[in-house]
PDB file of N, CA and C in Angstrom:
ATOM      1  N   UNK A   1     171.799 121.261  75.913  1.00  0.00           N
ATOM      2  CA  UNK A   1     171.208 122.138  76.861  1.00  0.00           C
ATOM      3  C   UNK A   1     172.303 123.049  77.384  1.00  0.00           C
ATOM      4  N   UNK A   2     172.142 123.860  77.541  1.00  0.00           N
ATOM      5  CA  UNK A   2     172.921 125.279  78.492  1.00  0.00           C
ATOM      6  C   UNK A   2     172.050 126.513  78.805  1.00  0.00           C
ATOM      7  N   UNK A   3     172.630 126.940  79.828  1.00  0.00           N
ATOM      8  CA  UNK A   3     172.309 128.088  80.082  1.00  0.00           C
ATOM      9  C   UNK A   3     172.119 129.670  79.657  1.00  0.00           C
ATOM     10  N   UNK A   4     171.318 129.153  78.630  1.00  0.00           N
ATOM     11  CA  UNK A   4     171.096 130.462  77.886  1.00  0.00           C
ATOM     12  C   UNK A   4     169.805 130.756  77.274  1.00  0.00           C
ATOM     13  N   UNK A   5     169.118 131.542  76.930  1.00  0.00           N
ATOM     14  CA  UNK A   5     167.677 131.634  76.582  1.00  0.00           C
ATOM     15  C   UNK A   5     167.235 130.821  75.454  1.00  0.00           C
ATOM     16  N   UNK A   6     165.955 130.508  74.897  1.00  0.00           N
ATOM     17  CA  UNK A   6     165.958 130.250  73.608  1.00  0.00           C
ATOM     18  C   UNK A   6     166.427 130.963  72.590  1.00  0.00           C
ATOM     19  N   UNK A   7     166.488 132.121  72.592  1.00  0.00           N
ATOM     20  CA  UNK A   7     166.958 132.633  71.241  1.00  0.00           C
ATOM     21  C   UNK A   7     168.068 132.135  70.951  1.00  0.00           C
ATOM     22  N   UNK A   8     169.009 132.468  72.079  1.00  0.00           N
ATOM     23  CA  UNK A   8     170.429 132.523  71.720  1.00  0.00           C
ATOM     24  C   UNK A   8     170.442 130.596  71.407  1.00  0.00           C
ATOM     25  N   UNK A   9     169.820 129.505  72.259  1.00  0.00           N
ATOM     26  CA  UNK A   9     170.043 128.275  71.370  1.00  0.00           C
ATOM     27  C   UNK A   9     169.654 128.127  70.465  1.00  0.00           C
ATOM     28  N   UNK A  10     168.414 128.391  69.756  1.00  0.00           N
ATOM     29  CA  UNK A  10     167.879 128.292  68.040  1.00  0.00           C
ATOM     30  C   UNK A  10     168.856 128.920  67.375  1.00  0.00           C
ATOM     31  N   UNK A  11     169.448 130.196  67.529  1.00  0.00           N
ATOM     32  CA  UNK A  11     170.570 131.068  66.761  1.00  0.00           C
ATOM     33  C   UNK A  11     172.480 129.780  66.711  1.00  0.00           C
ATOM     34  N   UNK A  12     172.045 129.361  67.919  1.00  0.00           N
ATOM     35  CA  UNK A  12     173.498 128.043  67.723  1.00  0.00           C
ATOM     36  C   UNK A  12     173.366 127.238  67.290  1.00  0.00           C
ATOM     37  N   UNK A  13     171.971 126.670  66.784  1.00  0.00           N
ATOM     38  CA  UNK A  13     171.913 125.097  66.357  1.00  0.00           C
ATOM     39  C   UNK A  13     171.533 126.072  64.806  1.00  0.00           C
ATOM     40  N   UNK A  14     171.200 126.660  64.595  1.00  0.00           N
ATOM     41  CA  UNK A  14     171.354 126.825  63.687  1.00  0.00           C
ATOM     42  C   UNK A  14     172.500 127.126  63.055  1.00  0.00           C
ATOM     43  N   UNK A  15     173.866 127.997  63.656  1.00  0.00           N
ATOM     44  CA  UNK A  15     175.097 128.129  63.001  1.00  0.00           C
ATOM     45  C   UNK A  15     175.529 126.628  62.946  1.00  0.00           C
ATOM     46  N   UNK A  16     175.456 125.670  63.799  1.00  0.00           N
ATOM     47  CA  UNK A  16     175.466 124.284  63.896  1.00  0.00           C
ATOM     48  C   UNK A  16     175.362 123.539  62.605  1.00  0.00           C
ATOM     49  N   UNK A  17     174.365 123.970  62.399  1.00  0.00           N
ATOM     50  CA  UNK A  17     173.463 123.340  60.729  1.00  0.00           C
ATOM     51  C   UNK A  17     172.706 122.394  61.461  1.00  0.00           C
ATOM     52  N   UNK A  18     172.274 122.058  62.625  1.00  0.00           N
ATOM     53  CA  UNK A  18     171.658 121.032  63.029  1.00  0.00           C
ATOM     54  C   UNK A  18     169.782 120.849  62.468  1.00  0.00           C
ATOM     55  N   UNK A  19     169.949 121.861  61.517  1.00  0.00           N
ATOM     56  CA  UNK A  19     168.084 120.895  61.078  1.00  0.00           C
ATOM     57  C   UNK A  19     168.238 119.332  60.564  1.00  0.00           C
ATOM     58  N   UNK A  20     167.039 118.998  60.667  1.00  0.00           N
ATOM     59  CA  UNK A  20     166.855 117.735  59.994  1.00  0.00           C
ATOM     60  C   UNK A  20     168.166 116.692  60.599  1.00  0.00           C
ATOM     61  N   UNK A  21     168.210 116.886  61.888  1.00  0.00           N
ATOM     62  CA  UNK A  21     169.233 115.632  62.625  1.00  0.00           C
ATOM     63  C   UNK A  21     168.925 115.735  64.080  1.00  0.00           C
ATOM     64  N   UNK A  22     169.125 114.496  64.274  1.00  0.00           N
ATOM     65  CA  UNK A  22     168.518 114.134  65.564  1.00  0.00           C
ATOM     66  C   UNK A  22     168.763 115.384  67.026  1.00  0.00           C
ATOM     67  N   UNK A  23     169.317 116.342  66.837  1.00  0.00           N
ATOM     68  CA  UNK A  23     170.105 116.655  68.093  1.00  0.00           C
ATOM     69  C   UNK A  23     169.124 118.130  68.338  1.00  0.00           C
ATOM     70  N   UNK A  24     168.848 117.973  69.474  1.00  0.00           N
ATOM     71  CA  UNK A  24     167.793 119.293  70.088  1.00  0.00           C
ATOM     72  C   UNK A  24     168.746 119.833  71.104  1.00  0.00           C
ATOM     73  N   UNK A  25     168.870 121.521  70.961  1.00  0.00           N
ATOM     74  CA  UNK A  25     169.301 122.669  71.515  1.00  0.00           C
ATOM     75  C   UNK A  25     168.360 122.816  72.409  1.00  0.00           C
ATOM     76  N   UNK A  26     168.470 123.239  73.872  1.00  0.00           N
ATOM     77  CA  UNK A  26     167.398 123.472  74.652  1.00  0.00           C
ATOM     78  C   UNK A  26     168.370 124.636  75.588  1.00  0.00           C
ATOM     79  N   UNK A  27     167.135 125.492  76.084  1.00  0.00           N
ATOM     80  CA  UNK A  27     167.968 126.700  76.716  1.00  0.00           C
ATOM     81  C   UNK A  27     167.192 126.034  77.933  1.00  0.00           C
ATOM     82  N   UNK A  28     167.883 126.689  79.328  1.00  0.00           N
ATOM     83  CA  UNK A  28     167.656 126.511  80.590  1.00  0.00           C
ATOM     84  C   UNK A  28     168.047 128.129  81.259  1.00  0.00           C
ATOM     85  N   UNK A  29     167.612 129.247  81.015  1.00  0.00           N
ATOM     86  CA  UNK A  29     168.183 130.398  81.397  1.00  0.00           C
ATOM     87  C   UNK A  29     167.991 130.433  83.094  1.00  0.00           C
ATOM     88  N   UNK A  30     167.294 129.954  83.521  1.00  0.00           N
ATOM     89  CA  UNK A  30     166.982 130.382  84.503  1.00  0.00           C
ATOM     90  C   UNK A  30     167.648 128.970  85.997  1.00  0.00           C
ATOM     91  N   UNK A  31     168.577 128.205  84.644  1.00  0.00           N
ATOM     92  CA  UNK A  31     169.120 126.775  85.517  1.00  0.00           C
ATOM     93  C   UNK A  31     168.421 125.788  85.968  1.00  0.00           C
ATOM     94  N   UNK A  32     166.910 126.137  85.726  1.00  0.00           N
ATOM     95  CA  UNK A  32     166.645 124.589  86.683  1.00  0.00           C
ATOM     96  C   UNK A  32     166.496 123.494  86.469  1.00  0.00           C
ATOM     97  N   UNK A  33     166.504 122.835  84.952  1.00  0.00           N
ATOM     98  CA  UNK A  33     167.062 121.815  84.779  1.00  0.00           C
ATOM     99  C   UNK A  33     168.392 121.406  84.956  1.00  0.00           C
ATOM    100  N   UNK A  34     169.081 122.543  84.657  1.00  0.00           N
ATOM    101  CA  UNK A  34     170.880 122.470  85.456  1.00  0.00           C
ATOM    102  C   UNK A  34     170.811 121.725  86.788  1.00  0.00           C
ATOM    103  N   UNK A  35     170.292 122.719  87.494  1.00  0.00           N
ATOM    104  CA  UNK A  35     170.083 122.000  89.236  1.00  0.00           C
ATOM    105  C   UNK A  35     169.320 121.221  89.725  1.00  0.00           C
ATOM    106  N   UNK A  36     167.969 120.713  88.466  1.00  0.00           N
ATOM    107  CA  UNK A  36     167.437 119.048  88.839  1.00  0.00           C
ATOM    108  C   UNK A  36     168.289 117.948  88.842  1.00  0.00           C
ATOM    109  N   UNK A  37     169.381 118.514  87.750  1.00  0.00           N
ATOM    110  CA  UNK A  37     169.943 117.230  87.013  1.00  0.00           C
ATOM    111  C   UNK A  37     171.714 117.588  87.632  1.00  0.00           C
ATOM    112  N   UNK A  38     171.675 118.108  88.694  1.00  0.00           N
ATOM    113  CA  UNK A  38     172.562 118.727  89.506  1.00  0.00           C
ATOM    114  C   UNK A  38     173.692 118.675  88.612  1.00  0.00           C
ATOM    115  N   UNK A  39     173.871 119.529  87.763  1.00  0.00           N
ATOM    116  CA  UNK A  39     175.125 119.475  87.015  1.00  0.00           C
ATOM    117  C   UNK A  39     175.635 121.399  86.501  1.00  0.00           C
ATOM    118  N   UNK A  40     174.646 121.652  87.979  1.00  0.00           N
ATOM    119  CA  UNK A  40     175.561 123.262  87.861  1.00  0.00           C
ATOM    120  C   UNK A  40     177.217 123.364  88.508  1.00  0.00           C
ATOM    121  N   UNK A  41     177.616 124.019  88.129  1.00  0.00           N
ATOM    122  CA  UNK A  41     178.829 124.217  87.878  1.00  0.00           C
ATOM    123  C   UNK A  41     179.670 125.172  89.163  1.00  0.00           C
ATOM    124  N   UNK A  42     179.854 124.659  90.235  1.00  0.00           N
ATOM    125  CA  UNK A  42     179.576 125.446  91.233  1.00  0.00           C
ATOM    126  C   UNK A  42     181.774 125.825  91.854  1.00  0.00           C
ATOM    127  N   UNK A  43     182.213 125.083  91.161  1.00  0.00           N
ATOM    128  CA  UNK A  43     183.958 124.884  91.621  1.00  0.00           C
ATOM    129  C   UNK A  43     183.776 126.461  91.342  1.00  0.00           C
ATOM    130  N   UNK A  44     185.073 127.407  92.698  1.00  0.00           N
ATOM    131  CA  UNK A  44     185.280 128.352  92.411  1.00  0.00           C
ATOM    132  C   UNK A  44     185.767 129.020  91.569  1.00  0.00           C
ATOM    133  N   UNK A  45     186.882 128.064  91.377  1.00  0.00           N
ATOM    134  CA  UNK A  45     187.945 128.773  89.334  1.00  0.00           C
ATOM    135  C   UNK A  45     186.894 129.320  88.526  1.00  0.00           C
ATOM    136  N   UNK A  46     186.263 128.421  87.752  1.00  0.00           N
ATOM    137  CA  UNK A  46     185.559 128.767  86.505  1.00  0.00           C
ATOM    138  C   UNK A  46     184.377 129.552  86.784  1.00  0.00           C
ATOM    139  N   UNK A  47     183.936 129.255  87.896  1.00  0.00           N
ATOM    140  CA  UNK A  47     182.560 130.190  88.457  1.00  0.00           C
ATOM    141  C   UNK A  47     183.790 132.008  88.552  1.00  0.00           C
ATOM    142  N   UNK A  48     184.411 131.828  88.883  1.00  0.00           N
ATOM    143  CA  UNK A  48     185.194 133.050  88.847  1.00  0.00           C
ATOM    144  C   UNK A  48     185.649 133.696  87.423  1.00  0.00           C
ATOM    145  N   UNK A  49     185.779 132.804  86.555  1.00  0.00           N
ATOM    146  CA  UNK A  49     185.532 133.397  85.092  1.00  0.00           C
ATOM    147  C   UNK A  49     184.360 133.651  84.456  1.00  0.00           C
ATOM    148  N   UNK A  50     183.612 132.943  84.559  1.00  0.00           N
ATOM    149  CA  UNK A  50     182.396 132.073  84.141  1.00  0.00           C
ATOM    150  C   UNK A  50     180.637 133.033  84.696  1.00  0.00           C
ATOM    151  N   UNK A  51     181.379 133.604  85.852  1.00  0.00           N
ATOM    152  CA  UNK A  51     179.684 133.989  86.644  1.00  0.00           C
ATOM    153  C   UNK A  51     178.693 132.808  87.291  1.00  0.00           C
ATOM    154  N   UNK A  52     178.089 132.781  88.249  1.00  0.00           N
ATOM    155  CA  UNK A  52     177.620 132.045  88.962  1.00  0.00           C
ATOM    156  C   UNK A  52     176.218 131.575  88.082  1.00  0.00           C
ATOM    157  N   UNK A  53     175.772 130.240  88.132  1.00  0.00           N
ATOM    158  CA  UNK A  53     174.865 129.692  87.659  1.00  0.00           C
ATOM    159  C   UNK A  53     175.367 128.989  86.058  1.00  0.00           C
ATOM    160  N   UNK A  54     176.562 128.576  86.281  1.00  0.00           N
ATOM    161  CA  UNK A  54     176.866 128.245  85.039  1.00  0.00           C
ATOM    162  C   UNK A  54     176.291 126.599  84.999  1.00  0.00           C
ATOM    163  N   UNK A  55     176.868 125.766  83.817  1.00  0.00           N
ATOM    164  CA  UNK A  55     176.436 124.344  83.896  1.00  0.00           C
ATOM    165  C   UNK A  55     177.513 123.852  83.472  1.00  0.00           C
ATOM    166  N   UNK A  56     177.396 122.158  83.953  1.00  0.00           N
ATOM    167  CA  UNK A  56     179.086 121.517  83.370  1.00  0.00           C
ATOM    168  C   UNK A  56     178.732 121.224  82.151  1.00  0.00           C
ATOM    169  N   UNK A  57     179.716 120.655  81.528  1.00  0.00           N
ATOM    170  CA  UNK A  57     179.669 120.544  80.472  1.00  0.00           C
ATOM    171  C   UNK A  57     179.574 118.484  80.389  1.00  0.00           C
ATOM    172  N   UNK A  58     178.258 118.474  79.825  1.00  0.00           N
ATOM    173  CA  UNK A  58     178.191 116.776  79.642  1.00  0.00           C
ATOM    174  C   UNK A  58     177.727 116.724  78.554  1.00  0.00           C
ATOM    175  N   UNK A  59     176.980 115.444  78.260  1.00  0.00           N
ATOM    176  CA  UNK A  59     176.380 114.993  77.221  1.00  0.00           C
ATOM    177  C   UNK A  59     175.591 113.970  77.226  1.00  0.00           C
ATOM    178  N   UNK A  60     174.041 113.802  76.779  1.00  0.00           N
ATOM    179  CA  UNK A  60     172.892 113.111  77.692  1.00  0.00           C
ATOM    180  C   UNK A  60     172.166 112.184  76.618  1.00  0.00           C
ATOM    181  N   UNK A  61     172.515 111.305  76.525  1.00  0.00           N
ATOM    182  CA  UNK A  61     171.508 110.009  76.042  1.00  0.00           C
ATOM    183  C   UNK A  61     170.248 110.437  76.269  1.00  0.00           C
ATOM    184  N   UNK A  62     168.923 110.277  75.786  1.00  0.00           N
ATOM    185  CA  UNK A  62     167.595 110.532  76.181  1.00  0.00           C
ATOM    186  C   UNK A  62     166.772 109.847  74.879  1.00  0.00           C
ATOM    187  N   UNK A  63     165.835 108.912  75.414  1.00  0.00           N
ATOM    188  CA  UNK A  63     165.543 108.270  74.436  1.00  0.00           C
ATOM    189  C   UNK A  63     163.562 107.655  74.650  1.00  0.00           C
ATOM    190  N   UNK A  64     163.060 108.876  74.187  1.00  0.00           N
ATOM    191  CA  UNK A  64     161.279 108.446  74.578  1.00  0.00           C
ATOM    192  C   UNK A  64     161.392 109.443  75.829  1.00  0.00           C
ATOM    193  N   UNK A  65     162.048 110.302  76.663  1.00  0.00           N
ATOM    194  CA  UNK A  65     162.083 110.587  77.748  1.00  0.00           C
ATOM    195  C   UNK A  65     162.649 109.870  78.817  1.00  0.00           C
ATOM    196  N   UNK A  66     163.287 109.014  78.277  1.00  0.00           N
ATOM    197  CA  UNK A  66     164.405 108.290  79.546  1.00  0.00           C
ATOM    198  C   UNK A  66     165.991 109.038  79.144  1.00  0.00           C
ATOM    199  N   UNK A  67     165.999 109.302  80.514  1.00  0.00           N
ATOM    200  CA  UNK A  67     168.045 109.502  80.188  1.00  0.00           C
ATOM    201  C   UNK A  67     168.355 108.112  80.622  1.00  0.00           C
ATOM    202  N   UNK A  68     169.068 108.008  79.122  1.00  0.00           N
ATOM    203  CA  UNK A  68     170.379 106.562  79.356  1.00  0.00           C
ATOM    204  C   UNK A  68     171.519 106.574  79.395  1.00  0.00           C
ATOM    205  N   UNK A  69     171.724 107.426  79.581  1.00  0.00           N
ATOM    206  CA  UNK A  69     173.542 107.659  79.883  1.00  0.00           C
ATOM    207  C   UNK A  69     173.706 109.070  79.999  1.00  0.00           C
ATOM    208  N   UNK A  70     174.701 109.683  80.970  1.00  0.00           N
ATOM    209  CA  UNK A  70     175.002 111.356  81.334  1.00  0.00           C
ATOM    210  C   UNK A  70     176.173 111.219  81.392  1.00  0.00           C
ATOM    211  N   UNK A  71     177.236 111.953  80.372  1.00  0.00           N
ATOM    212  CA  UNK A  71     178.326 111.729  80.824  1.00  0.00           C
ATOM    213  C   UNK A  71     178.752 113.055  81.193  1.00  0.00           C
ATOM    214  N   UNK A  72     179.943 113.718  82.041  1.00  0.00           N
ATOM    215  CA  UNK A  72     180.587 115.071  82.686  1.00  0.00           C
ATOM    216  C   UNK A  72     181.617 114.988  81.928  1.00  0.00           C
ATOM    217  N   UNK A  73     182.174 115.611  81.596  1.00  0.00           N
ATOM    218  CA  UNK A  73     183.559 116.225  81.278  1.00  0.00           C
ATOM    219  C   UNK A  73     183.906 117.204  82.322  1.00  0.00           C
ATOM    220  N   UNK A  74     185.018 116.203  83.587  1.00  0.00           N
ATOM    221  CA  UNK A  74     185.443 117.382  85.017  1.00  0.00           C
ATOM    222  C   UNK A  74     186.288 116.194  85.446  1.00  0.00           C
ATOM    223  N   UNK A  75     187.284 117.038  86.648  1.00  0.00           N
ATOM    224  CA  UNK A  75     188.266 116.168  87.012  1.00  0.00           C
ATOM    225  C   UNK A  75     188.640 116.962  88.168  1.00  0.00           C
ATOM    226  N   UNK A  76     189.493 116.164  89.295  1.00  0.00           N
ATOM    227  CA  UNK A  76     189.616 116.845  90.501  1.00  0.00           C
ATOM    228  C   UNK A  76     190.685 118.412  90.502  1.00  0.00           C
ATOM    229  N   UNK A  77     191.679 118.017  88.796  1.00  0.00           N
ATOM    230  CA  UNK A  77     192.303 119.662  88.686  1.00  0.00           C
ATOM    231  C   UNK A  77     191.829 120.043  87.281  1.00  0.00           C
ATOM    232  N   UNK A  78     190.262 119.742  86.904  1.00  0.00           N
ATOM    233  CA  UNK A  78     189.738 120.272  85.738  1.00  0.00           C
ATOM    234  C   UNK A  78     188.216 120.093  85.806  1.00  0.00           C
ATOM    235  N   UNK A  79     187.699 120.976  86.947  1.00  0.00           N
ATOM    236  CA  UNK A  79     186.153 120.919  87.171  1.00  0.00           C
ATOM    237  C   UNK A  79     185.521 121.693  85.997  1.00  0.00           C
ATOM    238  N   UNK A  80     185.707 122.181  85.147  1.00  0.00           N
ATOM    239  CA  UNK A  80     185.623 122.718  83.960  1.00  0.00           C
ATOM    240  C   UNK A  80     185.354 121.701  82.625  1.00  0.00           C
ATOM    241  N   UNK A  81     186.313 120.690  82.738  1.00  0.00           N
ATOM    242  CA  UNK A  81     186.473 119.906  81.644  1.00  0.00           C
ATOM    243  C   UNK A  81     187.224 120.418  80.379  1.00  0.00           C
ATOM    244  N   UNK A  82     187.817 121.523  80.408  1.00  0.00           N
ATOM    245  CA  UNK A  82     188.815 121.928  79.468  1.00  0.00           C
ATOM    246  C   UNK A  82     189.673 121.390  79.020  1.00  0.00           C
ATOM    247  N   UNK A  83     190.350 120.689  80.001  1.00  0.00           N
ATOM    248  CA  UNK A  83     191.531 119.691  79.898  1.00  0.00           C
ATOM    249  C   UNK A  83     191.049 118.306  78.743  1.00  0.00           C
ATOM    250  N   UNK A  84     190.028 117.701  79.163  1.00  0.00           N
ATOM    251  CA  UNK A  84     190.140 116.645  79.121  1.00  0.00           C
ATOM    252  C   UNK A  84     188.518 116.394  78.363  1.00  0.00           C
ATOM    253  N   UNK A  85     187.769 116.770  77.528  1.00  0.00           N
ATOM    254  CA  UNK A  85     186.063 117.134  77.608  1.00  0.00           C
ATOM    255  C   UNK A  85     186.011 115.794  76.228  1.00  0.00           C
ATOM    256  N   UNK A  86     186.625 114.923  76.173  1.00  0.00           N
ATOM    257  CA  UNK A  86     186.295 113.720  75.832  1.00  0.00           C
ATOM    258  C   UNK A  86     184.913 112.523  76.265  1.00  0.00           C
ATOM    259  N   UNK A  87     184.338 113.294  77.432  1.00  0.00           N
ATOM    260  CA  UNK A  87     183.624 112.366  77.976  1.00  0.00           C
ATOM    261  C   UNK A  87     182.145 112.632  77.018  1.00  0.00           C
ATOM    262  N   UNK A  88     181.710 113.934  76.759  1.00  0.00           N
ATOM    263  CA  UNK A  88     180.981 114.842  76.603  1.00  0.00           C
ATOM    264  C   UNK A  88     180.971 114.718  74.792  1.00  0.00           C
ATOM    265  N   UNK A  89     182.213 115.007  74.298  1.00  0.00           N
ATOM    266  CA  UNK A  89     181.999 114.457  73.277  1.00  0.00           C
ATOM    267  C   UNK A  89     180.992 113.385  72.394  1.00  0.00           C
ATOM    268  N   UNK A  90     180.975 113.466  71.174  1.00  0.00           N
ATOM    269  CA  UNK A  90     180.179 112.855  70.566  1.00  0.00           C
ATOM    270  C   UNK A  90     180.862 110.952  70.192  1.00  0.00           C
ATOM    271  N   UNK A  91     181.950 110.765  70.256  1.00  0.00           N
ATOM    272  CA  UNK A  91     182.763 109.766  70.585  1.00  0.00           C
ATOM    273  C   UNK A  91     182.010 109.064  71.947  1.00  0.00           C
ATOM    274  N   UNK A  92     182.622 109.699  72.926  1.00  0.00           N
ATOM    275  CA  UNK A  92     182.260 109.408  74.491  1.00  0.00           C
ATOM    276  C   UNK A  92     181.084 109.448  74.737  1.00  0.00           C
ATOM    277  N   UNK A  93     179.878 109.815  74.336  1.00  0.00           N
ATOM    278  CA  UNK A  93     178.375 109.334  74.525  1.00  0.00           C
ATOM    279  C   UNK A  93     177.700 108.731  73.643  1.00  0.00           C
ATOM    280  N   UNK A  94     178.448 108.131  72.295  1.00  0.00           N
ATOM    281  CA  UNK A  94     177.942 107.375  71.525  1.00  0.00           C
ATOM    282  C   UNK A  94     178.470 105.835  72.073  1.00  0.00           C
ATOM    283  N   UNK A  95     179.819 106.146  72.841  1.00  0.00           N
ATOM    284  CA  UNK A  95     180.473 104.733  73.712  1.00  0.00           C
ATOM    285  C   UNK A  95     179.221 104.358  74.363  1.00  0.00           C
ATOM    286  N   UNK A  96     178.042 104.951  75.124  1.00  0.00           N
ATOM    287  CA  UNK A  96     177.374 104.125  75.959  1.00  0.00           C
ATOM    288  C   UNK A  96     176.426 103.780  75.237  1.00  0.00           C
ATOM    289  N   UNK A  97     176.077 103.772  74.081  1.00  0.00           N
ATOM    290  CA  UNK A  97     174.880 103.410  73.141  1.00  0.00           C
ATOM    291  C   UNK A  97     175.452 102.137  73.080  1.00  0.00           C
ATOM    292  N   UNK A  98     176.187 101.759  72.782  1.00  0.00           N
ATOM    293  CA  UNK A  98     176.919 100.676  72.174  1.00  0.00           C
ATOM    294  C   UNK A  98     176.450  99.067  73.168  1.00  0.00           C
TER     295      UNK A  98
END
């Protein structure tokens, strides 16, 4: 999921190659699954690169319509997750399947 229309996610999962595998692109242009699932992106740094209404960067277990695990990639000098975006990764949210 991110903040961007459908087009532009069908046009990424497709450079992706993601047909025929489990993983769904979903746009949120307008944020409000961002801000149900309160994971807009609100630290001043990156909102200052970035433009306001951005989203963090995680990665979401969901299984029948349950979320089972959300992980963030952010830190108290990397609200961004640039540094460190291991959590978010496909490593780091396959850890909570386990």
């Amino acid at each position: 999921m991110a903040v961007n229309d459908g087009a532009v996610m069908m046009n990424w999962a497709k450079s992706q190659r993601t047909a025929l595998t489990m993983l769904t692109f979903l746009g949120d242009p307008n944020s409000e699954l961002t801000k149900a699932l309160d994971l807009e992106l609100t630290h001043p740094g990156p909102v200052s690169v970035l433009g306001p209404g951005r989203c963090k960067r995680f990665a979401m277990h969901v299984v029948n319509g349950e979320i089972r695990a959300v992980n963030v990639s952010e830190g108290p000098d990397d609200p961004a997750g640039d540094e460190d975006p291991s959590a978010s990764l496909a490593d780091g949210i396959m850890a909570t399947m386990e």
